[in-house]
N, C-alpha and C. Protein backbone atom coordinates (compact mmCIF):
# COMPACT_ATOMS: atom_id res chain seq x y z
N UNK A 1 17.14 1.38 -5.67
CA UNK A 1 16.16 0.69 -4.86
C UNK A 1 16.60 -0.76 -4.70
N UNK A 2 16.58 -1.36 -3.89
CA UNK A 2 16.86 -2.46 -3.32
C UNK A 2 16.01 -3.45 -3.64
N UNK A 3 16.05 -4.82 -3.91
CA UNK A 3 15.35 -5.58 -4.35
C UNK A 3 14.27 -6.15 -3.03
N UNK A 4 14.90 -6.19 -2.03
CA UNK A 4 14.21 -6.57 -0.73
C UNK A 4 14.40 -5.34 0.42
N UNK A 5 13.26 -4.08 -0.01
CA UNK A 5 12.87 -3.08 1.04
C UNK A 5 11.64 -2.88 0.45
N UNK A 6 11.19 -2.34 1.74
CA UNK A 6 10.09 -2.09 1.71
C UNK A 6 9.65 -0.68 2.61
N UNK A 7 8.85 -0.12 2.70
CA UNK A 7 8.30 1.26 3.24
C UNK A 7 7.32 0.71 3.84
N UNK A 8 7.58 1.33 5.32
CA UNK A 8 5.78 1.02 5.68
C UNK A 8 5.24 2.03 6.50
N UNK A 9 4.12 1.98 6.82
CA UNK A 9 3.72 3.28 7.77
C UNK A 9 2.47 2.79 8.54
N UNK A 10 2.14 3.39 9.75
CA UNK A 10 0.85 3.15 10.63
C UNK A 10 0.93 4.70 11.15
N UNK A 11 -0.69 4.48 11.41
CA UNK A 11 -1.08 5.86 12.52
C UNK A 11 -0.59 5.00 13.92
N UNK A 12 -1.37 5.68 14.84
CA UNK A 12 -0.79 5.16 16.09
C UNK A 12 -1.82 4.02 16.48
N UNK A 13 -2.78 3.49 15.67
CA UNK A 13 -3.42 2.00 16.17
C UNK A 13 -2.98 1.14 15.27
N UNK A 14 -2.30 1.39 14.46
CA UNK A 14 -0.88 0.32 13.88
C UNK A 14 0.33 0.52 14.25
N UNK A 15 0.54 0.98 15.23
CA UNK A 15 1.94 1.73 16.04
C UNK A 15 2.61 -0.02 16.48
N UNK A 16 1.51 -0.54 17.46
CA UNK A 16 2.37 -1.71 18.02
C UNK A 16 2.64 -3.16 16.52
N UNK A 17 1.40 -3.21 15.88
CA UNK A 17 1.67 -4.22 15.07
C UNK A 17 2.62 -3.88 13.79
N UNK A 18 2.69 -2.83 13.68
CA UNK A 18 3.95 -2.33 12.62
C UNK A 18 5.33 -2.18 13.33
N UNK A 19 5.65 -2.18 14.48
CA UNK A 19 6.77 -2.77 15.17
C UNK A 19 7.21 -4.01 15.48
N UNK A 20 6.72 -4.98 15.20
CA UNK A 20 6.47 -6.38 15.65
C UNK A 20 6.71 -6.60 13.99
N UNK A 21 5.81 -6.27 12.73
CA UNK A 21 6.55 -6.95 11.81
C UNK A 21 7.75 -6.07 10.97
N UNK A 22 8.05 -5.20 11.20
CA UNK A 22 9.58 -4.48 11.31
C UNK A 22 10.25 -5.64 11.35
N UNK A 23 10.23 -5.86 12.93
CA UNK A 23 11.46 -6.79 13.32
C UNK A 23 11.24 -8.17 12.82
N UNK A 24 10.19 -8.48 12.53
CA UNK A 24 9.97 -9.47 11.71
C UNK A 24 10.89 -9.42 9.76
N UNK A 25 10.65 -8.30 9.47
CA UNK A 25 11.15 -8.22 8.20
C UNK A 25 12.64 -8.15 8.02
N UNK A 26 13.11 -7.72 9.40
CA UNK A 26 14.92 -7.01 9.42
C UNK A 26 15.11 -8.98 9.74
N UNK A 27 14.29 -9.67 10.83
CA UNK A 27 15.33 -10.87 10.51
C UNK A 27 15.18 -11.91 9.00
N UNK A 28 14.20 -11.46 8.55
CA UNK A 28 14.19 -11.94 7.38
C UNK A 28 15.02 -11.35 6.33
N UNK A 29 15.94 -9.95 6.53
CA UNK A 29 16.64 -9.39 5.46
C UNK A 29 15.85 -8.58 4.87
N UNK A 30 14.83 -8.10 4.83
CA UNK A 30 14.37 -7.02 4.25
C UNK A 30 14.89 -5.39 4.69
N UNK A 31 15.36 -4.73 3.84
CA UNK A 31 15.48 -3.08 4.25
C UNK A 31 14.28 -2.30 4.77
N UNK A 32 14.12 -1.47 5.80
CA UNK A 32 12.81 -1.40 5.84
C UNK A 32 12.60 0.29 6.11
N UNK A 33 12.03 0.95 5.50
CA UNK A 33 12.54 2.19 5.28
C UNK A 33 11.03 2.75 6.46
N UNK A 34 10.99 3.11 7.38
CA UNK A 34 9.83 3.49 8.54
C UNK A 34 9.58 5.03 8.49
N UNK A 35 8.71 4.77 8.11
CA UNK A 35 7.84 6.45 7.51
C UNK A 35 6.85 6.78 8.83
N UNK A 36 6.87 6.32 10.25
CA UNK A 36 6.18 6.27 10.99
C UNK A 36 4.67 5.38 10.97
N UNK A 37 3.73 6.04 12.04
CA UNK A 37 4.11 6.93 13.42
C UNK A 37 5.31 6.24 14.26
N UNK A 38 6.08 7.35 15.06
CA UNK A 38 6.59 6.35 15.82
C UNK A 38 6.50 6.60 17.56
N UNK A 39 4.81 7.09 17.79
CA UNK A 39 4.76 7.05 19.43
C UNK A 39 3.61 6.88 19.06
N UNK A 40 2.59 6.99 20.36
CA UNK A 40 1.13 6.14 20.59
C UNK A 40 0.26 7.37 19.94
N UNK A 41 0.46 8.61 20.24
CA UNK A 41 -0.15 9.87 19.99
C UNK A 41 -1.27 9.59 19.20
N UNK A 42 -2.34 10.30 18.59
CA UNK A 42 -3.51 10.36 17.64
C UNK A 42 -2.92 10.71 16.46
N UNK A 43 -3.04 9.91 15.56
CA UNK A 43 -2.45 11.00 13.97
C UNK A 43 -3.44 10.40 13.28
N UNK A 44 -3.68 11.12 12.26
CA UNK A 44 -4.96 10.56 10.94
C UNK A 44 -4.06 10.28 10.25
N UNK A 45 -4.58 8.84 9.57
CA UNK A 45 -3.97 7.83 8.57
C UNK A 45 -3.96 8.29 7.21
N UNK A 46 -4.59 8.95 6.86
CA UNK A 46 -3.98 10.15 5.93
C UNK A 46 -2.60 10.62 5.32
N UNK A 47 -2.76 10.87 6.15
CA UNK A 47 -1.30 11.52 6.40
C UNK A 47 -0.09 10.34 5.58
N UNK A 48 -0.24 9.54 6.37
CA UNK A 48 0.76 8.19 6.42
C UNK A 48 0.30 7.20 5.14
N UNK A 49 -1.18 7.03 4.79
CA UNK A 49 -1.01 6.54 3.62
C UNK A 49 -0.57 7.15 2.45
N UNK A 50 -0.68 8.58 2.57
CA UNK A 50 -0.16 9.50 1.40
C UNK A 50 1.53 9.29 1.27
N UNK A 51 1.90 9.13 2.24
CA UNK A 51 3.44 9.38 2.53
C UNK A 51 4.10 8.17 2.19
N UNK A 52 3.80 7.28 2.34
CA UNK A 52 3.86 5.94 1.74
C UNK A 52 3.73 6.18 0.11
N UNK A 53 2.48 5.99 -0.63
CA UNK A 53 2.63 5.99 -1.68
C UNK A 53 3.59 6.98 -2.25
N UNK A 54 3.78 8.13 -1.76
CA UNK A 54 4.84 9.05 -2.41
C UNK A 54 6.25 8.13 -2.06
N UNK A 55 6.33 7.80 -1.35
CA UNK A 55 8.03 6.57 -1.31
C UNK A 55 7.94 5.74 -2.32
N UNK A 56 6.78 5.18 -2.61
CA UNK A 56 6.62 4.07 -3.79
C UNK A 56 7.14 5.18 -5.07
N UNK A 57 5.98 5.37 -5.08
CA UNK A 57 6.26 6.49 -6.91
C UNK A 57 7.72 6.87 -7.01
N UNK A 58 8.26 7.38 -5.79
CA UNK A 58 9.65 8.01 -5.97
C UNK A 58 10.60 6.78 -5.89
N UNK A 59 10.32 5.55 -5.90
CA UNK A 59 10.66 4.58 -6.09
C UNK A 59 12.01 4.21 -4.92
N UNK A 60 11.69 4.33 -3.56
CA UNK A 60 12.75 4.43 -2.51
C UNK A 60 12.28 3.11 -1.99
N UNK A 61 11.19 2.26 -2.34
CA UNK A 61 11.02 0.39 -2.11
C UNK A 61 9.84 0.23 -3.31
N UNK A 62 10.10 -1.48 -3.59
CA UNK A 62 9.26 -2.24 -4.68
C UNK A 62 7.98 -2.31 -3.53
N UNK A 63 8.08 -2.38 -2.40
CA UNK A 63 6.84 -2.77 -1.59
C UNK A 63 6.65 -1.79 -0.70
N UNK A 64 5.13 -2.17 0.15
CA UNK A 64 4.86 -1.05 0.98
C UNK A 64 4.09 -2.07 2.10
N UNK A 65 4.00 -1.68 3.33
CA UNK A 65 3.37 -2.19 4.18
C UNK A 65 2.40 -0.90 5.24
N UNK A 66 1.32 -0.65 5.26
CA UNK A 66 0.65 0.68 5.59
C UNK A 66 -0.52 -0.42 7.04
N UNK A 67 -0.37 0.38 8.27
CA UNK A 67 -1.01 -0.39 9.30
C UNK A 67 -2.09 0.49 9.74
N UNK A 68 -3.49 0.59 9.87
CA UNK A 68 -4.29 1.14 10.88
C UNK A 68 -5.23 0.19 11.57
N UNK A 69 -5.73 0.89 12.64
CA UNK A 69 -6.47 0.16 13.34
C UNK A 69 -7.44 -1.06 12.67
N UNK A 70 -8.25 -0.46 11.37
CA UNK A 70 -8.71 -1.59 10.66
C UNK A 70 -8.43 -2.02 9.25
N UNK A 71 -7.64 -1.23 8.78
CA UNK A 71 -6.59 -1.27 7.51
C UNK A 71 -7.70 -0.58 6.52
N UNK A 72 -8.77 -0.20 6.55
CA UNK A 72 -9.46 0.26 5.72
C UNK A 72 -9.09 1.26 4.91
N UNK A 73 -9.14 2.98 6.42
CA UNK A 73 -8.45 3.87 6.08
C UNK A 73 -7.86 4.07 4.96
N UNK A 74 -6.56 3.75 5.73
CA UNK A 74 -4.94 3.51 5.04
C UNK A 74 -4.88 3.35 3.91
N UNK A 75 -6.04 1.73 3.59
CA UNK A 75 -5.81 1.62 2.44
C UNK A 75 -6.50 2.02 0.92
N UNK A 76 -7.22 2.92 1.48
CA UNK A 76 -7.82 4.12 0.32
C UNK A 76 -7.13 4.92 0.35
N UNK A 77 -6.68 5.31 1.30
CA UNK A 77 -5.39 6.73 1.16
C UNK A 77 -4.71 6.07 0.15
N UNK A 78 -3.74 5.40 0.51
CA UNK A 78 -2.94 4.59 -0.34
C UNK A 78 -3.14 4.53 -1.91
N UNK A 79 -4.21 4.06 -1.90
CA UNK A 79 -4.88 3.64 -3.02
C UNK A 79 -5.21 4.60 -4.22
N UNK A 80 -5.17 5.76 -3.71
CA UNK A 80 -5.62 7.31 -4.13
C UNK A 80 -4.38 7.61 -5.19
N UNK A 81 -3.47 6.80 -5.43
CA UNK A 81 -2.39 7.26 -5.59
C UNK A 81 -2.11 6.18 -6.96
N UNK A 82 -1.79 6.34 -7.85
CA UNK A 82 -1.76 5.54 -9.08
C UNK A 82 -0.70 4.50 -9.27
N UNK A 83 0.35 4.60 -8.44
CA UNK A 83 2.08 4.40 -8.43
C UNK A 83 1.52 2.82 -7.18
N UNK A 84 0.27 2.51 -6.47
CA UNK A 84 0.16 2.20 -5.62
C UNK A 84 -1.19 1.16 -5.85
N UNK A 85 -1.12 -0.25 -5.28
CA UNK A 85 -2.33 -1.23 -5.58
C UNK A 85 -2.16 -2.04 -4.44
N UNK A 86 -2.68 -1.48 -3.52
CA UNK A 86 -3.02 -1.49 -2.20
C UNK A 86 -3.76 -2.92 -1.55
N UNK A 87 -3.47 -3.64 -1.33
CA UNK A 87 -4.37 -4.92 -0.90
C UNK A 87 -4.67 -4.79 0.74
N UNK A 88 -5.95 -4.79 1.16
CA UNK A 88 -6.31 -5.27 2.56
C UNK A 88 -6.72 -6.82 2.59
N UNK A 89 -6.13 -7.44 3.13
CA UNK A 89 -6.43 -8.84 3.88
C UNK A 89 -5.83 -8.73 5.30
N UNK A 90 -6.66 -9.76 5.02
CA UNK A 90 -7.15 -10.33 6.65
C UNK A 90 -6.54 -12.08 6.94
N UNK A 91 -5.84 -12.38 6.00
CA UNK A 91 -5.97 -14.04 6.31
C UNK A 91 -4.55 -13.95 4.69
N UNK A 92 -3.94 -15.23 4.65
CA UNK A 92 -2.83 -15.30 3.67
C UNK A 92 -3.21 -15.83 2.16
N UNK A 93 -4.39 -16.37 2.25
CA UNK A 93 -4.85 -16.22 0.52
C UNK A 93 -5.13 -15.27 -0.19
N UNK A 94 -5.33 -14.59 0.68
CA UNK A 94 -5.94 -12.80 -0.11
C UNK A 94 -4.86 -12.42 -0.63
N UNK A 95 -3.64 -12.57 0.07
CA UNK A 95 -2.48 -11.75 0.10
C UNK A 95 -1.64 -12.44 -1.26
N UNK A 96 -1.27 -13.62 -1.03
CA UNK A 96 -1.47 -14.42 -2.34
C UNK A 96 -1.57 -14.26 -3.56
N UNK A 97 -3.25 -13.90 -3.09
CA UNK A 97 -3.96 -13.95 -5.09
C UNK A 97 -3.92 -12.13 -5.50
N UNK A 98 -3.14 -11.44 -4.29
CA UNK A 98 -3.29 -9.85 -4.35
C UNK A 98 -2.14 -10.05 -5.45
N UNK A 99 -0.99 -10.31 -4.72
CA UNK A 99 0.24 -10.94 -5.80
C UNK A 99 0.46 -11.20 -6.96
N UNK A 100 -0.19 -12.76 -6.86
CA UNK A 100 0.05 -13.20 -8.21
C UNK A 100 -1.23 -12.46 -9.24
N UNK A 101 -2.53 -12.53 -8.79
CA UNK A 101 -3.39 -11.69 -9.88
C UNK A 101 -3.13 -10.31 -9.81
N UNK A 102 -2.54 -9.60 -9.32
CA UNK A 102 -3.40 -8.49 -9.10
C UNK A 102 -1.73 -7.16 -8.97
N UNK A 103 -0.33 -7.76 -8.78
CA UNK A 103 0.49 -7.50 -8.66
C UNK A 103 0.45 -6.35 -7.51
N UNK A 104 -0.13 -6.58 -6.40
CA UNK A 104 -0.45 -5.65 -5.20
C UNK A 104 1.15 -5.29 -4.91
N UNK A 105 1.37 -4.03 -4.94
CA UNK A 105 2.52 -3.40 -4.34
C UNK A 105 2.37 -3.33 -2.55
N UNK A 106 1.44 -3.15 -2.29
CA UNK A 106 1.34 -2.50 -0.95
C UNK A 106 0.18 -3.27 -0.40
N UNK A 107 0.72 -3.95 1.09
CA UNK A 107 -0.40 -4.43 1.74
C UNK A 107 -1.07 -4.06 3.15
N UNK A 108 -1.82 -3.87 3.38
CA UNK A 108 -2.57 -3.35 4.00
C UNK A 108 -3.22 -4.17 5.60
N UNK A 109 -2.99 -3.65 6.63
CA UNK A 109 -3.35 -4.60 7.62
C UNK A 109 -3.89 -4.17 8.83
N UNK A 110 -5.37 -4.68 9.40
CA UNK A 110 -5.64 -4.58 10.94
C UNK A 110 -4.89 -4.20 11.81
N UNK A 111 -4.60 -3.57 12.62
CA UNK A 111 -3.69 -3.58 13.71
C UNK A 111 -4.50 -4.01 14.82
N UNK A 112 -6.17 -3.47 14.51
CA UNK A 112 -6.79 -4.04 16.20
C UNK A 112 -7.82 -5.23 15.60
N UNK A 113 -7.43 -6.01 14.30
CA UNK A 113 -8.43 -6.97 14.11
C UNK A 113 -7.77 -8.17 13.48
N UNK A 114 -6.27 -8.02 13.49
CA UNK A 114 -5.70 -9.19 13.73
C UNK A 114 -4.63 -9.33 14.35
N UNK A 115 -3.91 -10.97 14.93
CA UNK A 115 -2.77 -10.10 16.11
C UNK A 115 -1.67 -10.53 15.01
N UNK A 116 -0.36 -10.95 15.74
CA UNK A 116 0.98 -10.69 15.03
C UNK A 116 1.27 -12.00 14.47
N UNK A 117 0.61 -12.92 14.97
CA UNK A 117 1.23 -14.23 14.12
C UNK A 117 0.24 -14.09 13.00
N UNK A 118 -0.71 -13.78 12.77
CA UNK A 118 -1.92 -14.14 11.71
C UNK A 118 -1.08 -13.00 10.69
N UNK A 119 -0.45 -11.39 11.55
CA UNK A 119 -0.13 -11.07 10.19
C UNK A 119 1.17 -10.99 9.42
N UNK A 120 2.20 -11.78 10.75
CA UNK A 120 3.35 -12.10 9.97
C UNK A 120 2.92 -13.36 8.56
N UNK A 121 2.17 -14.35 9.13
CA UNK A 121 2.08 -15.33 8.01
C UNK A 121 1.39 -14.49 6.92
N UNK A 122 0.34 -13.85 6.90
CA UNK A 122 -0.08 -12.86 5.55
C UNK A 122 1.13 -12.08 5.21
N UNK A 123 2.07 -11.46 6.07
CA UNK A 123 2.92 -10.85 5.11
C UNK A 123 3.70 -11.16 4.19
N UNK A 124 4.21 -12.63 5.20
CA UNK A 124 5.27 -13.78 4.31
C UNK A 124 5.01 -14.23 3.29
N UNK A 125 3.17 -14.46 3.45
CA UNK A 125 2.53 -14.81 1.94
C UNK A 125 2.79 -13.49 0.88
N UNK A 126 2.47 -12.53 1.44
CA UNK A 126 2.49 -11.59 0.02
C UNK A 126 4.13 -11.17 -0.39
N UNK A 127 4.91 -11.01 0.49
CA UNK A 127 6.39 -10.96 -0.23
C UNK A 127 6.87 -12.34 -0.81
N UNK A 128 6.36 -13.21 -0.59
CA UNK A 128 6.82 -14.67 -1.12
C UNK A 128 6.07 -15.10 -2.60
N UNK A 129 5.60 -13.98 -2.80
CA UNK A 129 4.79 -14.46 -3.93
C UNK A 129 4.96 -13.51 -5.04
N UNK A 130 5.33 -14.18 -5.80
CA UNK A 130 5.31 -13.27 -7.35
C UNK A 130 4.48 -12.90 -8.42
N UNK A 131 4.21 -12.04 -8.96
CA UNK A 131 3.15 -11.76 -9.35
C UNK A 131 3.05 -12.91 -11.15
N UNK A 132 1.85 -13.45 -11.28
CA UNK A 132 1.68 -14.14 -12.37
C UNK A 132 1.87 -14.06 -13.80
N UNK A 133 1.73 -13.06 -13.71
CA UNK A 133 1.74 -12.25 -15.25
C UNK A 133 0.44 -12.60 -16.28
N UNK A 134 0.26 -13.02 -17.63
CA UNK A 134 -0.22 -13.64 -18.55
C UNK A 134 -1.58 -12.74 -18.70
N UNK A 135 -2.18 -13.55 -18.52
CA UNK A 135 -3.75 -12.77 -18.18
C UNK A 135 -4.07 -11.76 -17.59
N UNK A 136 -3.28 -11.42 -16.49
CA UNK A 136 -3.32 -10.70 -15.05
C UNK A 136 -2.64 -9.63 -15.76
N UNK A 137 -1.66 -9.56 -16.38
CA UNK A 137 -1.35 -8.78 -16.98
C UNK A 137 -1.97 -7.63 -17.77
N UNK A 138 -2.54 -8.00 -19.22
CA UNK A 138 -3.72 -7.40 -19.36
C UNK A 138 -4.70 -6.57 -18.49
N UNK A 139 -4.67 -7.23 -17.56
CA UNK A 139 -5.98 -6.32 -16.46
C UNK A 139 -5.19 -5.37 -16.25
N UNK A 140 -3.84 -5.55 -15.68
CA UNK A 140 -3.42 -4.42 -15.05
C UNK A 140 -2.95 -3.12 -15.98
N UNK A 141 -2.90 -3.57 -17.43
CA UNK A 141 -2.45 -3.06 -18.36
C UNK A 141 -3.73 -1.82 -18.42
N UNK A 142 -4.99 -2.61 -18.43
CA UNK A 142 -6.38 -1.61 -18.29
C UNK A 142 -6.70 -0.58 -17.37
N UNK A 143 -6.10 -1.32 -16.02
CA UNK A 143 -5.98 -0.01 -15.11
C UNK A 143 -5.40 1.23 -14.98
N UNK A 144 -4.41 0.51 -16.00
CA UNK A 144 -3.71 2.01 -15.74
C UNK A 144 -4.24 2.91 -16.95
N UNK A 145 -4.87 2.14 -17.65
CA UNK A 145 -5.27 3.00 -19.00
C UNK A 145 -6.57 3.79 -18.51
N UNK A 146 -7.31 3.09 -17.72
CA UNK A 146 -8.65 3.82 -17.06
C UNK A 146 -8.01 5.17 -16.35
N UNK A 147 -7.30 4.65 -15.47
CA UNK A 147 -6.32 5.72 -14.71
C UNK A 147 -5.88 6.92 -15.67
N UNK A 148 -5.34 6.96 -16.55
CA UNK A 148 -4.88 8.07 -17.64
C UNK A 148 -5.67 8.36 -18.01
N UNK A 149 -7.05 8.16 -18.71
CA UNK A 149 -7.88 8.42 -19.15
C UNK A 149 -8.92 9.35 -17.97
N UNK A 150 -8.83 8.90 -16.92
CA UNK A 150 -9.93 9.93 -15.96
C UNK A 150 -9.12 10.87 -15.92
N UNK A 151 -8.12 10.72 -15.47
CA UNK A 151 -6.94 11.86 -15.56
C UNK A 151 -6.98 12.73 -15.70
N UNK A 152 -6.81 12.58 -17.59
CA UNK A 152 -7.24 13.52 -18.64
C UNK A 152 -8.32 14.40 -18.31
N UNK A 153 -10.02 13.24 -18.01
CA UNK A 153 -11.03 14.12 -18.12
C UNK A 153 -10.97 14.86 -17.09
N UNK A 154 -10.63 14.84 -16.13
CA UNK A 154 -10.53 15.61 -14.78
C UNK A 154 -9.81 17.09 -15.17
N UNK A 155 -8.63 16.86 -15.92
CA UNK A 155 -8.15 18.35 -16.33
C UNK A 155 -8.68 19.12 -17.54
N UNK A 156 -8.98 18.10 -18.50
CA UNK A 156 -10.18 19.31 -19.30
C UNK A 156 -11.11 19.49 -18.71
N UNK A 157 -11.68 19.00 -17.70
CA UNK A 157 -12.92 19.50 -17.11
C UNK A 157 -12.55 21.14 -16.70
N UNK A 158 -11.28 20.40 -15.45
CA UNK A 158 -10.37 21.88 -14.92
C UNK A 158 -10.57 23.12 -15.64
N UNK A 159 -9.52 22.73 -17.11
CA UNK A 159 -9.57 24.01 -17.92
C UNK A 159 -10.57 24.67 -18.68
N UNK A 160 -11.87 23.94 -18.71
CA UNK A 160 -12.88 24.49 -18.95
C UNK A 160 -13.67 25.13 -18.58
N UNK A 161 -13.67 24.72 -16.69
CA UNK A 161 -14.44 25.52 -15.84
C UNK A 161 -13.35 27.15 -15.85
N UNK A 162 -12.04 26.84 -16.56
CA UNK A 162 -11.46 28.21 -15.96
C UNK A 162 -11.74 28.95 -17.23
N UNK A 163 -12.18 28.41 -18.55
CA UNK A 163 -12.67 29.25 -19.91
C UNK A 163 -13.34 30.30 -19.79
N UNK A 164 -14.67 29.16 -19.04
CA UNK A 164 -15.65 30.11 -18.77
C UNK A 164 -15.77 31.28 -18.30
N UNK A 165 -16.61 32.36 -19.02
CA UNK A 165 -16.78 33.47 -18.14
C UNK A 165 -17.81 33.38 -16.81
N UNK A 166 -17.74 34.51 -16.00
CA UNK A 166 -18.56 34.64 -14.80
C UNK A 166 -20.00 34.76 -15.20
């Protein structure tokens, strides 16, 4: 994995603003690995936020960039996924404090609620920024422990409902 790539994906109402910061990222030197869409067509963001986080986990980029019409979607799909800490902003402090507090892998963006300069500067903010560590650390240390822990209960639940008789 490359130190500067990234994965990104949109349905087709992040089709135009996930082309615009593509080429934004290739002149900055980033690798940029395009998981789609790549025509106007209808696709559910589904699809594409799942497909994304599976590039992360399998570790084919440190970052992710996921576009829909209002980044909401996307970024629960995304999010669904443990390997994946999904930030939606709207503006470059979010993106920022997603970073340094919060060590956001993957950011998340409007395609029809912000245009291309507002989200090249949020992007620049969140790849330009390193995550803090110290304190922030800890938190994230908890998440993932919450994360293992539902986990768990989710599959003894599983194997219990299959104990049971009819």
């Amino acid at each position: 994995m490359a130190e500067h790539s990234i994965v990104v994906a949109a349905d087709h109402a992040g089709l135009a603003l996930k082309t615009q910061l593509i080429a934004h990222l290739e002149t900055r030197g980033w690798t940029v690995v395009d998981l789609g869409t790549h025509n106007g067509e209808s696709v559910d963001y589904p699809d594409y936020g799942h497909a994304l986080a599976k590039a992360i986990a399998e570790g084919r980029a440190p970052f992710g960039l996921v576009v829909c019409g209002s980044g909401i979607g996307i970024s629960i799909a995304a999010n669904r996924h443990p390997s994946v800490r999904c930030a939606l902003c709207s503006e470059p402090l979010s993106a920022q404090l997603a970073r340094q507090h919060n060590d956001a892998n993957v950011l998340a963006l409007g395609g029809r609620l912000i245009g291309e300069a507002m989200a090249t500067t949020i992007l620049d903010a969140f790849l330009d920024t390193p995550f803090e560590g110290g304190r922030h650390q800890r938190r994230l240390i908890n998440l993932v422990a919450f994360h293992k822990r539902h986990r768990a209960d989710r599959q003894r639940k599983k194997e219990k409902a299959l104990c049971l008789p009819p």
